[in-house]
Protein backbone atom coordinates (compact mmCIF):
# COMPACT_ATOMS: atom_id res chain seq x y z
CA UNK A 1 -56.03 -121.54 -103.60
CA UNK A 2 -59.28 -122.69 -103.07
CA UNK A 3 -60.88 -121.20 -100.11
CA UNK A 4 -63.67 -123.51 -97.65
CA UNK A 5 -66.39 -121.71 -96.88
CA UNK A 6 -69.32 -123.13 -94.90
CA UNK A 7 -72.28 -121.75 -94.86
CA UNK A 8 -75.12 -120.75 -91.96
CA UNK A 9 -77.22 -123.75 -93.31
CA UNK A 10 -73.94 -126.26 -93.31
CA UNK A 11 -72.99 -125.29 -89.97
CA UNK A 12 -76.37 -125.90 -88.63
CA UNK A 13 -76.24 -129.57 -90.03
CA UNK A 14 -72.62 -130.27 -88.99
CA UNK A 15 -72.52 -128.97 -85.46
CA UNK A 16 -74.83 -130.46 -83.49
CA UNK A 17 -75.85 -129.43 -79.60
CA UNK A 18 -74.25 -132.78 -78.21
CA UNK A 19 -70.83 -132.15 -79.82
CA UNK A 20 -70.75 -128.60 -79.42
CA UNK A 21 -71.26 -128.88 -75.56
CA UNK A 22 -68.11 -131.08 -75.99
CA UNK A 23 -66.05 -129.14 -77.70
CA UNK A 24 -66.68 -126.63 -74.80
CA UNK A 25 -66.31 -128.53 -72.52
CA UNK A 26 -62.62 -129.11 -73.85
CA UNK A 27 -61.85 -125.12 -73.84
CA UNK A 28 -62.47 -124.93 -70.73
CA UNK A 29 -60.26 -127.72 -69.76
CA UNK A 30 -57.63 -125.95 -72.04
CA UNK A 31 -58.15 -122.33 -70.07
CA UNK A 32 -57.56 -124.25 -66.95
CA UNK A 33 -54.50 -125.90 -68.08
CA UNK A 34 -53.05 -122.51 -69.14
CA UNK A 35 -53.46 -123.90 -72.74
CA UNK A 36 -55.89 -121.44 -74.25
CA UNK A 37 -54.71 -117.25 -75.45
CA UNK A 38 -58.06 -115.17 -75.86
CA UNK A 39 -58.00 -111.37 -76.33
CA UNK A 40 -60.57 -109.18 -75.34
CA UNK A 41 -62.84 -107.94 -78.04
CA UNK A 42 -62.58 -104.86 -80.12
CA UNK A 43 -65.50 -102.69 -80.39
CA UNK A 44 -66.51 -100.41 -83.17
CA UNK A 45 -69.40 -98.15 -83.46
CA UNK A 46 -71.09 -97.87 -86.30
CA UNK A 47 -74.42 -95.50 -87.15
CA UNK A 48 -77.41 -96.04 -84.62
CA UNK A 49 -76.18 -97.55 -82.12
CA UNK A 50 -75.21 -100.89 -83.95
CA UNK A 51 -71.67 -102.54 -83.82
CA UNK A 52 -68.57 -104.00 -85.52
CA UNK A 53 -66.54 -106.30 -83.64
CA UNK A 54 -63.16 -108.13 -83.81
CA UNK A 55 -62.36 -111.22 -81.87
CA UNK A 56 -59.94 -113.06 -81.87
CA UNK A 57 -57.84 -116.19 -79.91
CA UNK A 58 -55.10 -118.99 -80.37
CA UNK A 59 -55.98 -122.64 -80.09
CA UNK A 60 -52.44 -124.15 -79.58
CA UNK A 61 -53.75 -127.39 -78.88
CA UNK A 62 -55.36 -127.26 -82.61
CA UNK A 63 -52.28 -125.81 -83.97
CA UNK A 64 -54.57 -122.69 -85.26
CA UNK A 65 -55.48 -119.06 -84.84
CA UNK A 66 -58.54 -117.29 -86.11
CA UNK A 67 -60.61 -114.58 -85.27
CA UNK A 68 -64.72 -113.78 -85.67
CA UNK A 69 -65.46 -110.54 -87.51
CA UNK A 70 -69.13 -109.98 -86.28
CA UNK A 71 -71.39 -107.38 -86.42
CA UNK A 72 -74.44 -106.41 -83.89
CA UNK A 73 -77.19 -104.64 -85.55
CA UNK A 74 -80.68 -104.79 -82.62
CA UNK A 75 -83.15 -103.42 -85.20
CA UNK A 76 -82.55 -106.27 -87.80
CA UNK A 77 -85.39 -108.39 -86.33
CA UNK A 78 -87.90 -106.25 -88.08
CA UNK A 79 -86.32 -106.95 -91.21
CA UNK A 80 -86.39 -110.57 -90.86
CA UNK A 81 -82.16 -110.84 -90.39
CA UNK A 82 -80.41 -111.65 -87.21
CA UNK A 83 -79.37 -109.30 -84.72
CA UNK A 84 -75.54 -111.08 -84.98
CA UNK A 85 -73.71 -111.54 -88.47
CA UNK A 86 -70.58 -112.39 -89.20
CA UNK A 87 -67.86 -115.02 -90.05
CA UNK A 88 -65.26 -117.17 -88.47
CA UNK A 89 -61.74 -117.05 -89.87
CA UNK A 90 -59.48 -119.88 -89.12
CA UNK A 91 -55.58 -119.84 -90.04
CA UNK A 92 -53.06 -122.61 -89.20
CA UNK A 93 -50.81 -121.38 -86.87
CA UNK A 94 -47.85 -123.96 -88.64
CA UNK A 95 -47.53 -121.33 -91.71
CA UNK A 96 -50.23 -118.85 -91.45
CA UNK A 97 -52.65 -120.23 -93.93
CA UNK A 98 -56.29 -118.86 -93.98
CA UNK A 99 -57.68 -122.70 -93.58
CA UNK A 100 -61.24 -121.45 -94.13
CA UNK A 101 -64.19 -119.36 -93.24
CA UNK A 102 -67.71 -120.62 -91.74
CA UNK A 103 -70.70 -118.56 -90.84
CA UNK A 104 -70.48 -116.73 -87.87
CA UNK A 105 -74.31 -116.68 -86.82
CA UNK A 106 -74.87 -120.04 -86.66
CA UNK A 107 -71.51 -121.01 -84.58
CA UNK A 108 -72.48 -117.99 -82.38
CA UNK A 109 -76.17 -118.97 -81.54
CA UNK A 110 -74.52 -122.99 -80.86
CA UNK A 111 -72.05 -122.25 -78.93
CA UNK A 112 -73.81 -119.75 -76.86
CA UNK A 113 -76.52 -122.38 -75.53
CA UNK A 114 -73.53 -125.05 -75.48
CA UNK A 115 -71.54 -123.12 -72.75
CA UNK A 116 -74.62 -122.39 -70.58
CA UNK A 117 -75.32 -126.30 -70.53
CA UNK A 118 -71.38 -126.46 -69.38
CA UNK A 119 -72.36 -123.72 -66.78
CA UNK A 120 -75.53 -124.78 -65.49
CA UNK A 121 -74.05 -128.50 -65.31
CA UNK A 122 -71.20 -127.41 -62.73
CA UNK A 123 -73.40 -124.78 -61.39
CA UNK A 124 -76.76 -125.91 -60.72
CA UNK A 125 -78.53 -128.43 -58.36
CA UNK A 126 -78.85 -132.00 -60.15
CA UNK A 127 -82.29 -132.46 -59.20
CA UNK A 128 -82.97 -129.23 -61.30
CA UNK A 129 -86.20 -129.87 -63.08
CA UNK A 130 -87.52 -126.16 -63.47
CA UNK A 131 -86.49 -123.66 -66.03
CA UNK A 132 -87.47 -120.41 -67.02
CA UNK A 133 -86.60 -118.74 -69.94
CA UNK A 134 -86.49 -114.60 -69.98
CA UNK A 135 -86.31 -113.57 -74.10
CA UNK A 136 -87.91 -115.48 -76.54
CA UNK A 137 -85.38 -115.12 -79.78
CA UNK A 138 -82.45 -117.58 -80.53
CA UNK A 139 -81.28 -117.81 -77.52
CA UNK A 140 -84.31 -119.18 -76.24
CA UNK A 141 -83.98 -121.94 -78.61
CA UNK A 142 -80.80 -122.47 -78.06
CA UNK A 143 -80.48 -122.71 -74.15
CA UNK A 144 -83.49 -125.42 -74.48
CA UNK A 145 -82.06 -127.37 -76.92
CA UNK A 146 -78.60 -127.59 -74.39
CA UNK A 147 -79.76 -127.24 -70.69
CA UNK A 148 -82.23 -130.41 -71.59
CA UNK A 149 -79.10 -132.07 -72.35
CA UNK A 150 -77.59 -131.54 -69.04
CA UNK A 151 -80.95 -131.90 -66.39
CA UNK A 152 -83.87 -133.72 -66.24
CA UNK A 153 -86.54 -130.54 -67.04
CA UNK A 154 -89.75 -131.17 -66.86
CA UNK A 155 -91.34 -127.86 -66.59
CA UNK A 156 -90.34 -124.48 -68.83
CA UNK A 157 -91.49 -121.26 -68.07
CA UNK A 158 -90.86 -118.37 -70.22
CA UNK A 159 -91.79 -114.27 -70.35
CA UNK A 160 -91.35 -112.56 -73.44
CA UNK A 161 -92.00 -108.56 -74.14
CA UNK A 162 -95.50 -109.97 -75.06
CA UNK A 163 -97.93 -112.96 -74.28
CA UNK A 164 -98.67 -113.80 -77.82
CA UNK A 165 -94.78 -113.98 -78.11
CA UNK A 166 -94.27 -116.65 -75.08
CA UNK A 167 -97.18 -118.58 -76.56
CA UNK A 168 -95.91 -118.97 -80.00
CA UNK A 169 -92.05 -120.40 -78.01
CA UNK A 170 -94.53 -122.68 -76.06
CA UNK A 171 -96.89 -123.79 -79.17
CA UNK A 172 -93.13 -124.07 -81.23
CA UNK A 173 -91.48 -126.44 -78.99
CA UNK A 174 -94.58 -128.01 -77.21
CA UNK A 175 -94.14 -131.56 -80.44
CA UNK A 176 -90.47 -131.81 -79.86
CA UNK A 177 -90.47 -132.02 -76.11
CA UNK A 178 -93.65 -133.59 -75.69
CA UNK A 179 -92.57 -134.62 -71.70
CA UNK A 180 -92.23 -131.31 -70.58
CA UNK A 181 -94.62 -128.93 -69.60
CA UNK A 182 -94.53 -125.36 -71.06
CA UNK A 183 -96.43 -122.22 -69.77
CA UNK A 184 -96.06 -118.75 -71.24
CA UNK A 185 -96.11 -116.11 -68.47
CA UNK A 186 -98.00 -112.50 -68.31
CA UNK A 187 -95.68 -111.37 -65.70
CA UNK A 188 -91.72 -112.27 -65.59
CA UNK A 189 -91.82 -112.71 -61.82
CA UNK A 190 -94.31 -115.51 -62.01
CA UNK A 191 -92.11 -116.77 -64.86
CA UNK A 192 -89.13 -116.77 -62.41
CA UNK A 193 -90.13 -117.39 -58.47
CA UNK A 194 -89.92 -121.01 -58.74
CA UNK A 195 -87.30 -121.81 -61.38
CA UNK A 196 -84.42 -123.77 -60.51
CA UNK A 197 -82.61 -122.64 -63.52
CA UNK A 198 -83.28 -119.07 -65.08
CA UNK A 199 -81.59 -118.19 -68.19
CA UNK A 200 -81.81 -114.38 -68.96
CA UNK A 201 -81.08 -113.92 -73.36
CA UNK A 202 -82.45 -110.79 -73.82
CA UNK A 203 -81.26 -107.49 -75.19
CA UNK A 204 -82.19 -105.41 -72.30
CA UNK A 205 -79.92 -102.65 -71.30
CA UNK A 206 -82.02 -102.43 -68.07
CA UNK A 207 -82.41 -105.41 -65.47
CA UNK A 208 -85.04 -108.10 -66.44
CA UNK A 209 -84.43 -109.95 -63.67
CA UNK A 210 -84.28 -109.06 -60.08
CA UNK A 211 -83.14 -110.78 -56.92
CA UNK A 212 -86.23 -110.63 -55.47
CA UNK A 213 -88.09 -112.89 -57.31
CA UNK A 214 -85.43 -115.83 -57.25
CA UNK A 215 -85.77 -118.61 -54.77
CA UNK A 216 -83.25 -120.09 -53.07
CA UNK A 217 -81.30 -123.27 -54.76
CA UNK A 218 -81.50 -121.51 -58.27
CA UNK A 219 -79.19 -120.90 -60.92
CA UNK A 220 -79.11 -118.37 -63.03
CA UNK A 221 -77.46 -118.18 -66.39
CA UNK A 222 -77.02 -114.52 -67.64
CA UNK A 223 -75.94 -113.93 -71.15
CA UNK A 224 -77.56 -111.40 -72.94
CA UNK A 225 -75.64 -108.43 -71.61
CA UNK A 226 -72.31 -108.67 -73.24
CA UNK A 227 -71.16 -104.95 -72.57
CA UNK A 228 -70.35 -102.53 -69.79
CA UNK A 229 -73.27 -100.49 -70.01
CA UNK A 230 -75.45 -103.04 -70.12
CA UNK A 231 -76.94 -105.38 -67.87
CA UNK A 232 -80.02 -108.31 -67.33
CA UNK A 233 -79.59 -108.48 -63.48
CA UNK A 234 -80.29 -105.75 -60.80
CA UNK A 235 -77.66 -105.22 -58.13
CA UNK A 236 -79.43 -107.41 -55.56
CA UNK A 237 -79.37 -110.39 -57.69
CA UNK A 238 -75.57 -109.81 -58.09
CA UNK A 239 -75.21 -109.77 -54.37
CA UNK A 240 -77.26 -112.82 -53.12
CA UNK A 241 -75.89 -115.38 -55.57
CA UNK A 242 -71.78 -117.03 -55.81
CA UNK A 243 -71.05 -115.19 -59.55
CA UNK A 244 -68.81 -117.21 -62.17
CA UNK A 245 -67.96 -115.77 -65.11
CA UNK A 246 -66.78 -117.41 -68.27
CA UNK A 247 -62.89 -115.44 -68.37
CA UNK A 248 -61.93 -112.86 -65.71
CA UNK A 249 -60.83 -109.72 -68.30
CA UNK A 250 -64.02 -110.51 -70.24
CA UNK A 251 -66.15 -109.85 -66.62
CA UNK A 252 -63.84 -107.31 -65.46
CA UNK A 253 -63.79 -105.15 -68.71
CA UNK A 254 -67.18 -106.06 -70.47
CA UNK A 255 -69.65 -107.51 -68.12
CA UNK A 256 -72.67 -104.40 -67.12
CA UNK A 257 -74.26 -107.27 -64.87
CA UNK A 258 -70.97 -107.31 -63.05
CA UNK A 259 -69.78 -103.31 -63.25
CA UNK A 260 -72.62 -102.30 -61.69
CA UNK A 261 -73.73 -103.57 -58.68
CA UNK A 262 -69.62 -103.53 -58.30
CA UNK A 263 -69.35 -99.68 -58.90
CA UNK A 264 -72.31 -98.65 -56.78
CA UNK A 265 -70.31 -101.03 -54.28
CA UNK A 266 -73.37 -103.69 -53.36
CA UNK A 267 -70.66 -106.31 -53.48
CA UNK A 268 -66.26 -106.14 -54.01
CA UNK A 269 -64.04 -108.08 -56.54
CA UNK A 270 -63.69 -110.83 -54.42
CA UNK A 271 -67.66 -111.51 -55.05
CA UNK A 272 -65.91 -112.97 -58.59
CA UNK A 273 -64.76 -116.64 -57.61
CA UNK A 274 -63.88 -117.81 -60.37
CA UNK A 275 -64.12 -118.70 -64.25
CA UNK A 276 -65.86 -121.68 -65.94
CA UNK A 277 -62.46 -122.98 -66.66
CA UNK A 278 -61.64 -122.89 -62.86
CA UNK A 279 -65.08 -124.51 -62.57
CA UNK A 280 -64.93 -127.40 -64.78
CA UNK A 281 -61.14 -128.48 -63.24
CA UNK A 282 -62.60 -128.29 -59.83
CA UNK A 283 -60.13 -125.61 -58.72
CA UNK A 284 -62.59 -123.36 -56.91
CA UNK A 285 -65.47 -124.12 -54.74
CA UNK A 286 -68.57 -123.84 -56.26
CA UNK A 287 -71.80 -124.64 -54.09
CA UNK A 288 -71.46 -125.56 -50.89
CA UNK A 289 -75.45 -126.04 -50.02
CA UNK A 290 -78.79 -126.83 -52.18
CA UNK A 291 -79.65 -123.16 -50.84
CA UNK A 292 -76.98 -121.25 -53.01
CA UNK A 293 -77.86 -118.91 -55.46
CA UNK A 294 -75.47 -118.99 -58.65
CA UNK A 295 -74.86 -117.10 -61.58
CA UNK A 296 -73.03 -117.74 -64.63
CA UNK A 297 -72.42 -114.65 -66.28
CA UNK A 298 -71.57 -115.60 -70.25
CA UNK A 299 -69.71 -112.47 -72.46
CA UNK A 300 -69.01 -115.15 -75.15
CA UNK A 301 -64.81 -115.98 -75.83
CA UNK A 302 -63.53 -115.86 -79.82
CA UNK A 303 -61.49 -119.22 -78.41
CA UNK A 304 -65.35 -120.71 -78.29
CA UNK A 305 -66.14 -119.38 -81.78
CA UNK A 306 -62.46 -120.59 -83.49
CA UNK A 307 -62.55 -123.80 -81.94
CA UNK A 308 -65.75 -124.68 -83.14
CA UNK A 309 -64.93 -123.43 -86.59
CA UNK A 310 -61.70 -125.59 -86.64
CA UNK A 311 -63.87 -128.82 -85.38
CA UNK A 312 -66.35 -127.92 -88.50
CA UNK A 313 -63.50 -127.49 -91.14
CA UNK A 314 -61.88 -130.92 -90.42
CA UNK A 315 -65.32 -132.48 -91.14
């Protein structure tokens, strides 16, 4: 048989931000319905502290099953390659059937920025109109591209490792949002103090952000610490703000920014109140003032990955 593949470049034409927020939208309806199986992720080291990973889910309500094969490798930045390869495998789940394969990278860096807008649309304060952006790579991109989508932001603030490397992001993006204003910070706590929406998409092991420098009414979107051992946020952060994660097992298992401040015992399991699928359904309470801190702590779900690669194969 002839096997569909698409490629980085085709997926990056096909899915759009729009859609893609969508289609997330729509697994987290499904997780809240009881509609959506997702396994925790299996881990393999590999030389240097990179990483091969297995993930994968059952989308009953597309009648398929698929799984990303992905691999993490940090240092590939300096070679010009992304930190995050990999493909997404898609199989019928009628009569087992590989249907296809598309390029894991691309879905991975969508989908990423897509759930965050889901997030920080439940999450945050409508009148948001602040943002600040802590990392400078993909991600950065990404979360732009789909938290504009969601609230009205007019101002962007962002703190890379470097000043030359938040002034490139600002020059880069400056002609395609021409209405918002973009200032590249020295210091990440000037970046932060007066953000109404902080999105934290770096690949610290340490905290980047602490709960110090965040105001009250903020939300804060933390997704670039997707194991146990690491984490963005320090402890007090943790313990000021209402946390939401995007699937309890992922949080409980693979979440640093979570394990943490949870084994030094700043805060208890019941400072988890709930998933995004909980979230979008309206079955848990999410703020209850303009003065609540809240934090949307992303691991990233193969069900997000596999339905998006389904979506792009029926194209």
């Amino acid at each position: 048989m002839s096997l569909k593949y698409l490629s980085e470049k085709q997926v990056n034409e096909m899915l759009d931000m729009n859609t893609c927020i969508g289609l997330m939208k729509d697994v987290f309806t499904a997780f809240a319905e009881g509609k959506m199986e997702n396994k925790l992720r299996s881990v393999f080291p590999l030389q240097a502290g990179n990483v091969f990973g297995i993930m994968p889910a059952v989308i009953p309500f597309e009648e398929v099953c698929g799984a990303k094969l992905i691999t993490v490798f940090p240092s590939n930045h300096s070679k010009g390659l992304s930190s995050h390869l990999g493909v997404v495998a898609v199989f019928s789940a009628g009569d087992g059937q590989l249907l296809g394969l598309c390029d894991g990278t691309a879905i991975t860096a969508i989908r990423t920025g897509a759930v965050s807008a889901v997030a920080t649309e439940y999450l945050s304060r409508k009148d948001s109109s602040t943002m600040c952006l802590i990392g400078g790579g993909v991600q950065a991109d990404m979360h732009l591209k789909a938290i504009t989508m969601v609230r009205d932001i007019k101002r962007v603030t962002i703190w890379c490792p470097t000043l030359s490397e938040s002034e490139k992001f600002c020059k880069k993006h400056k002609a395609e949002y021409p209405h918002i204003e973009f200032i590249p910070c020295e210091n990440c706590a000037d970046a932060v103090k007066d953000a109404d929406i902080i999105n934290t998409v770096t690949p610290s092991t340490v905290p980047v952000l602490f709960g110090e420098w965040v105001k009250k009414g903020a939300h804060i979107n933390a997704v670039g610490a997707c194991s146990k051992t690491a984490r963005e946020l320090d402890s007090q952060c943790v313990a000021k703000a209402k946390l939401f994660c995007d699937n309890y097992d992922s949080c409980r298992n693979e979440a640093g920014d979570y394990l943490f401040p949870l084994n030094e015992g700043v805060i208890n399991e019941s400072h988890l109140l709930g998933d995004l699928g909980e979230v979008v359904s309206g079955k848990v309470v999410t703020r209850t003032s303009d003065e609540d801190i809240t934090i949307f702590e992303s691991q990233g779900l193969a069900c997000e990955d596999v339905v998006c690669a389904a979506w792009l194969l029926k194209q």
